[in-house]
Protein backbone atom coordinates (compact mmCIF):
# COMPACT_ATOMS: atom_id res chain seq x y z
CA UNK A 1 -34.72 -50.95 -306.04
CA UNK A 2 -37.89 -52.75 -304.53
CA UNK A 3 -36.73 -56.03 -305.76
CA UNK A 4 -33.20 -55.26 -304.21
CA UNK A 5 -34.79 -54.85 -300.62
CA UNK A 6 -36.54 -57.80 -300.95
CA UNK A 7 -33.40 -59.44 -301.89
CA UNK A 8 -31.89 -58.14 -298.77
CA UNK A 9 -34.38 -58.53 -296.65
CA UNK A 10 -34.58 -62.33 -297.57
CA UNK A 11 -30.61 -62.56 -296.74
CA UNK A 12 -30.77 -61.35 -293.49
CA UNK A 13 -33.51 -64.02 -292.41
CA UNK A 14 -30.99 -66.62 -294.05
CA UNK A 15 -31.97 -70.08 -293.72
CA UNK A 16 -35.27 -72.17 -293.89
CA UNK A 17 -37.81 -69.58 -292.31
CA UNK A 18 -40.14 -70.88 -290.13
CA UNK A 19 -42.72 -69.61 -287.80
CA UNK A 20 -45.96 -69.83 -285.94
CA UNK A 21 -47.73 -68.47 -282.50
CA UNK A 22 -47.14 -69.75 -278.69
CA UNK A 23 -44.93 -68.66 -275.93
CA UNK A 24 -41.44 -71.12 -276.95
CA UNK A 25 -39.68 -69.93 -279.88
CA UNK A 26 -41.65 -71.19 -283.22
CA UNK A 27 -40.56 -74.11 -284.84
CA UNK A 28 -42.41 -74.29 -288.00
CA UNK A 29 -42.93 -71.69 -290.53
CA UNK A 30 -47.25 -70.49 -290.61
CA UNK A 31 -49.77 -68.77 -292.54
CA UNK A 32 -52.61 -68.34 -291.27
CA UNK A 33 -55.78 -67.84 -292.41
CA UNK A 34 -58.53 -65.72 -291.73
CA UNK A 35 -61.97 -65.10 -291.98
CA UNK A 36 -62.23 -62.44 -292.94
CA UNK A 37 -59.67 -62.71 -295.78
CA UNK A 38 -56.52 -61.28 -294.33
CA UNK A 39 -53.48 -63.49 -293.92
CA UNK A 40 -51.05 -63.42 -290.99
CA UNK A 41 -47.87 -65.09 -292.32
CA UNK A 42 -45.14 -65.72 -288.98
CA UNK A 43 -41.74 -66.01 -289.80
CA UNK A 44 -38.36 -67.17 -287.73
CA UNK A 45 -35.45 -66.60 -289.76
CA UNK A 46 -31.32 -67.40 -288.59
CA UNK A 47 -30.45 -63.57 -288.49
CA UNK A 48 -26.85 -62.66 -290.27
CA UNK A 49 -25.32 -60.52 -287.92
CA UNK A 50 -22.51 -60.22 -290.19
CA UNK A 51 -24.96 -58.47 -292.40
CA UNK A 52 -27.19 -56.65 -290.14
CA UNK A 53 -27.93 -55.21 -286.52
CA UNK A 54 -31.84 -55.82 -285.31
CA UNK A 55 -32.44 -52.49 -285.65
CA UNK A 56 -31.42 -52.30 -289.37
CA UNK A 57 -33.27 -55.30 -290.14
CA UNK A 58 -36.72 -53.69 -289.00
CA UNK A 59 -35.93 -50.82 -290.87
CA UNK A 60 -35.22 -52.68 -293.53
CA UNK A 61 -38.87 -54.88 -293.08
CA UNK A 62 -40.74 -51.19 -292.42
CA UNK A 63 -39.41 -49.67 -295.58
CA UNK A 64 -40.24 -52.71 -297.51
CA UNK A 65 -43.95 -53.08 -295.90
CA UNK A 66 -43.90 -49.15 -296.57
CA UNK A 67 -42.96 -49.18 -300.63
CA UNK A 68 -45.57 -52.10 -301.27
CA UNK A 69 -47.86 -49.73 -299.75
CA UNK A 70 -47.33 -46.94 -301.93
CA UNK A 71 -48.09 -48.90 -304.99
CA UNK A 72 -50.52 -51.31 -303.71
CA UNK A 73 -52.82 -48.81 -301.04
CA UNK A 74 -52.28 -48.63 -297.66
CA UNK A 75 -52.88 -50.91 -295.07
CA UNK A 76 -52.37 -53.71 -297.77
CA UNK A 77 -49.27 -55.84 -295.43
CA UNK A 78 -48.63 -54.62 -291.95
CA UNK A 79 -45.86 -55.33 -290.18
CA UNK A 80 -47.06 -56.21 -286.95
CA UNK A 81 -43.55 -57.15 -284.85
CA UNK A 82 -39.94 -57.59 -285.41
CA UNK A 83 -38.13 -58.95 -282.53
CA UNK A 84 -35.15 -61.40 -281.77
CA UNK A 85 -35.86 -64.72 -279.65
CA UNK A 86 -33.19 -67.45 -278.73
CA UNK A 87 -30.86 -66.58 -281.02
CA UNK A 88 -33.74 -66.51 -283.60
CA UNK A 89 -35.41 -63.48 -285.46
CA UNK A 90 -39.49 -63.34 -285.45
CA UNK A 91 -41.08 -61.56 -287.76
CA UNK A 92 -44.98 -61.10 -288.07
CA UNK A 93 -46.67 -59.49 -291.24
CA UNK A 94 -50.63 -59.19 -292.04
CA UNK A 95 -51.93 -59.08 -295.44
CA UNK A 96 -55.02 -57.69 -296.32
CA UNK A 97 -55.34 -60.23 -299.17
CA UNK A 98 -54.42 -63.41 -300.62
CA UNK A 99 -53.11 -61.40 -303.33
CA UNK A 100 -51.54 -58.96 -301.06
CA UNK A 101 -49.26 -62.31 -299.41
CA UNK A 102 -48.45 -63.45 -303.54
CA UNK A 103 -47.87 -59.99 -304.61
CA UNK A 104 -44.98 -59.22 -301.67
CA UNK A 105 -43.55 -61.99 -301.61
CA UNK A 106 -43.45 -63.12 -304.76
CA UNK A 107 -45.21 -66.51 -303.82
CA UNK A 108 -48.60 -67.76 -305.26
CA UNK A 109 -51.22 -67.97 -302.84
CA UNK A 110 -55.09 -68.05 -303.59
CA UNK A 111 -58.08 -68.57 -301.29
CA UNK A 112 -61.31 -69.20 -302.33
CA UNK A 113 -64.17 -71.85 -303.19
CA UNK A 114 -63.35 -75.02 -305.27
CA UNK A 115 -65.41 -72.76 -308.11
CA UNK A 116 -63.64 -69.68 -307.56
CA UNK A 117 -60.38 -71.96 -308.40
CA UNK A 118 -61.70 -72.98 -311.29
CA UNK A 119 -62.50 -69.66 -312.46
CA UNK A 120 -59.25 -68.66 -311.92
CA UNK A 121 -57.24 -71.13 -313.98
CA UNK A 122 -56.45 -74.04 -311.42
CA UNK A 123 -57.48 -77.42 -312.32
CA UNK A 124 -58.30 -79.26 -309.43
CA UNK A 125 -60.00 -82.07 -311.36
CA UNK A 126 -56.49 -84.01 -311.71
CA UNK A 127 -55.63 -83.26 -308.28
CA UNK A 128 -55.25 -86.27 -305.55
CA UNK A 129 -56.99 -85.31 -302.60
CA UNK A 130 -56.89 -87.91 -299.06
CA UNK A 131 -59.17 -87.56 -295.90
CA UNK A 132 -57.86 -87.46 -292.21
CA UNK A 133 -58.46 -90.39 -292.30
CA UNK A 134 -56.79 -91.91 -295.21
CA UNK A 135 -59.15 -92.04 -297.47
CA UNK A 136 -58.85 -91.01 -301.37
CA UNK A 137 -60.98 -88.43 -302.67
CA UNK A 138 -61.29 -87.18 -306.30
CA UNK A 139 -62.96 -83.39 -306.74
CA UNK A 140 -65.82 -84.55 -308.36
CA UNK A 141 -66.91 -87.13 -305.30
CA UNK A 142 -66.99 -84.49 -302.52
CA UNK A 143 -70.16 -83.29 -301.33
CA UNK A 144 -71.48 -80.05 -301.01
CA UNK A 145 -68.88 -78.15 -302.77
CA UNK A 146 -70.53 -75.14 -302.41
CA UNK A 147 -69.53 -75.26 -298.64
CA UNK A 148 -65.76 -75.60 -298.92
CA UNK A 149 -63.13 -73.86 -299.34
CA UNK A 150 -59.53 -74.11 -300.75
CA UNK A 151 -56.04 -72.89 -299.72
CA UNK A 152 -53.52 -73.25 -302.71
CA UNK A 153 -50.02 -72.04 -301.85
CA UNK A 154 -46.77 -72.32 -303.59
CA UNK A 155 -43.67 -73.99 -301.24
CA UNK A 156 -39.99 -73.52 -302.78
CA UNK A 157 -36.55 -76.39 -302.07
CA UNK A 158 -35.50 -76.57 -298.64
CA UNK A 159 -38.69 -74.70 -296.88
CA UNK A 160 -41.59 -75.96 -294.45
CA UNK A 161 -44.75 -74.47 -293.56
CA UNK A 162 -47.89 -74.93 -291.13
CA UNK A 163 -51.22 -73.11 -292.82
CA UNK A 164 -54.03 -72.75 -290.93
CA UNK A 165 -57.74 -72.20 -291.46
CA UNK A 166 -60.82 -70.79 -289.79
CA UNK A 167 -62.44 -74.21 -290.29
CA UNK A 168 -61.74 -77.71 -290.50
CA UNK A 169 -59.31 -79.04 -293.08
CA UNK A 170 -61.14 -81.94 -295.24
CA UNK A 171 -58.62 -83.15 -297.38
CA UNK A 172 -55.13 -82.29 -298.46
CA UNK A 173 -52.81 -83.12 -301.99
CA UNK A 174 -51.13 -86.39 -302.62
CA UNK A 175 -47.78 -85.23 -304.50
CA UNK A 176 -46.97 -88.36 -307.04
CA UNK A 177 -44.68 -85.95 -308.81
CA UNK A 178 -42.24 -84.32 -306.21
CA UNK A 179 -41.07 -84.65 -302.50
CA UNK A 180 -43.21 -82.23 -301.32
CA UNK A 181 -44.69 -83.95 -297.82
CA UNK A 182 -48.20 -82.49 -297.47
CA UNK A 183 -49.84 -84.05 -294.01
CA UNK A 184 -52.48 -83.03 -291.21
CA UNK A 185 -51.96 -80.58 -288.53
CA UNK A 186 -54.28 -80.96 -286.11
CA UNK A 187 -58.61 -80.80 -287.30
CA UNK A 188 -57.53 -77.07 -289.04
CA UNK A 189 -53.92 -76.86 -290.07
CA UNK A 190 -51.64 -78.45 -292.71
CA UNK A 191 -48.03 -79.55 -292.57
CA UNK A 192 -46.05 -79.02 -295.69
CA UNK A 193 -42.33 -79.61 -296.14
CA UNK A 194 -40.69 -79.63 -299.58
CA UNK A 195 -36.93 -80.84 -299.08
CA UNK A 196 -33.99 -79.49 -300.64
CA UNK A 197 -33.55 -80.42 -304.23
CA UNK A 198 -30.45 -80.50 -306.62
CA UNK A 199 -30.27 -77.42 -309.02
CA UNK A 200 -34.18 -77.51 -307.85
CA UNK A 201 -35.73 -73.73 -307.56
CA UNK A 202 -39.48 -73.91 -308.52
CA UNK A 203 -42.41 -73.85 -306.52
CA UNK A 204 -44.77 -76.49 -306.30
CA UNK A 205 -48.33 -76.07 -305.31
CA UNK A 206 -50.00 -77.73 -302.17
CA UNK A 207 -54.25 -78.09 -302.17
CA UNK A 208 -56.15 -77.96 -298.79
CA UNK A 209 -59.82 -77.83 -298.39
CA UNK A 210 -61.63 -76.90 -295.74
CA UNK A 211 -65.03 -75.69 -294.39
């Protein structure tokens, strides 16, 4: 039944979802990141009316937020706002975790040191990092690692995404093996877009360090 709301939830923010803060309606899908450790993940999905009224779709959101709670502890994802804009459906959820954003929806996400990733089974040593400014970096090269810090999130076909940090983003993935389009987003965001692929439905992984 959980999996089923999510399913339905997901269908009545059809389309590429996409999101971020400011007065005009969002144009790019965001999550953000915090010091702290929580996650505030915007969304702006086309809303099926055919499917559902506003006020069925925030039930719909609040009863979802409200079962992942029950199993997970409270407080874990909040949802913060529901509300239609332009023609356009906005919808703002808080995680208290990294693991809280991969665990609702489904999507990896981790957040941590470049040891920490290690620990936890990513190998960043064959990743192809690049500077602001152009410049190729291998793991091994960068200086005080200690400092940094990563972002590794999953994108799927057809969806784009702004992630922002609390500090200033250092390097981001080269992708010689897919079209995923990582670039810079201002000194502490990322711009990911991972186009629509034939019979294509797996994630791929994008790397951002920052401190």
């Amino acid at each position: 039944m959980r999996k089923g709301k999510a399913f339905l939830l997901a269908l009545a923010l059809s389309g590429v979802l996409v999101g971020c803060g400011g007065e005009k309606t969002p144009e790019v899908s965001s999550v953000s990141i915090g010091k702290d450790g929580t996650i505030t993940h915007q969304i702006v999905g086309g809303f099926e009316q055919n499917y559902y009224e506003m006020d069925g779709l925030k039930a719909l959101a609040a009863d979802r937020v409200a079962e992942y709670c029950e199993d997970n502890g409270e407080g874990s994802v909040t949802l913060s706002s529901v509300e239609e804009k332009d023609g356009k459906v906005l919808l703002q959820l808080t995680y208290a975790t990294d693991e809280d954003y991969s665990g609702f929806n489904n999507r990896e996400l981790f957040v941590g040191t470049l040891d920490e990733a290690g620990k936890h089974g990513y190998s960043l040593e064959g990743v192809a990092f690049i500077s602001a400014e152009g410049e190729p970096m291998e793991l091994g090269f960068m200086e005080e690692r200690d400092k940094k810090q990563i972002v590794i999130i999953a994108t799927k076909p057809s969806e784009e995404l702004v992630v922002n940090t609390y500090g200033k983003v250092l390097y981001i993935n080269q992708s010689a093996t897919s079209d995923l389009d990582v670039s810079f987003y201002g000194k502490k965001g990322a711009h990911v877009v991972y186009p629509a692929k034939e019979n294509a439905n797996e994630s791929v992984l994008s790397y951002i360090v920052f401190e």
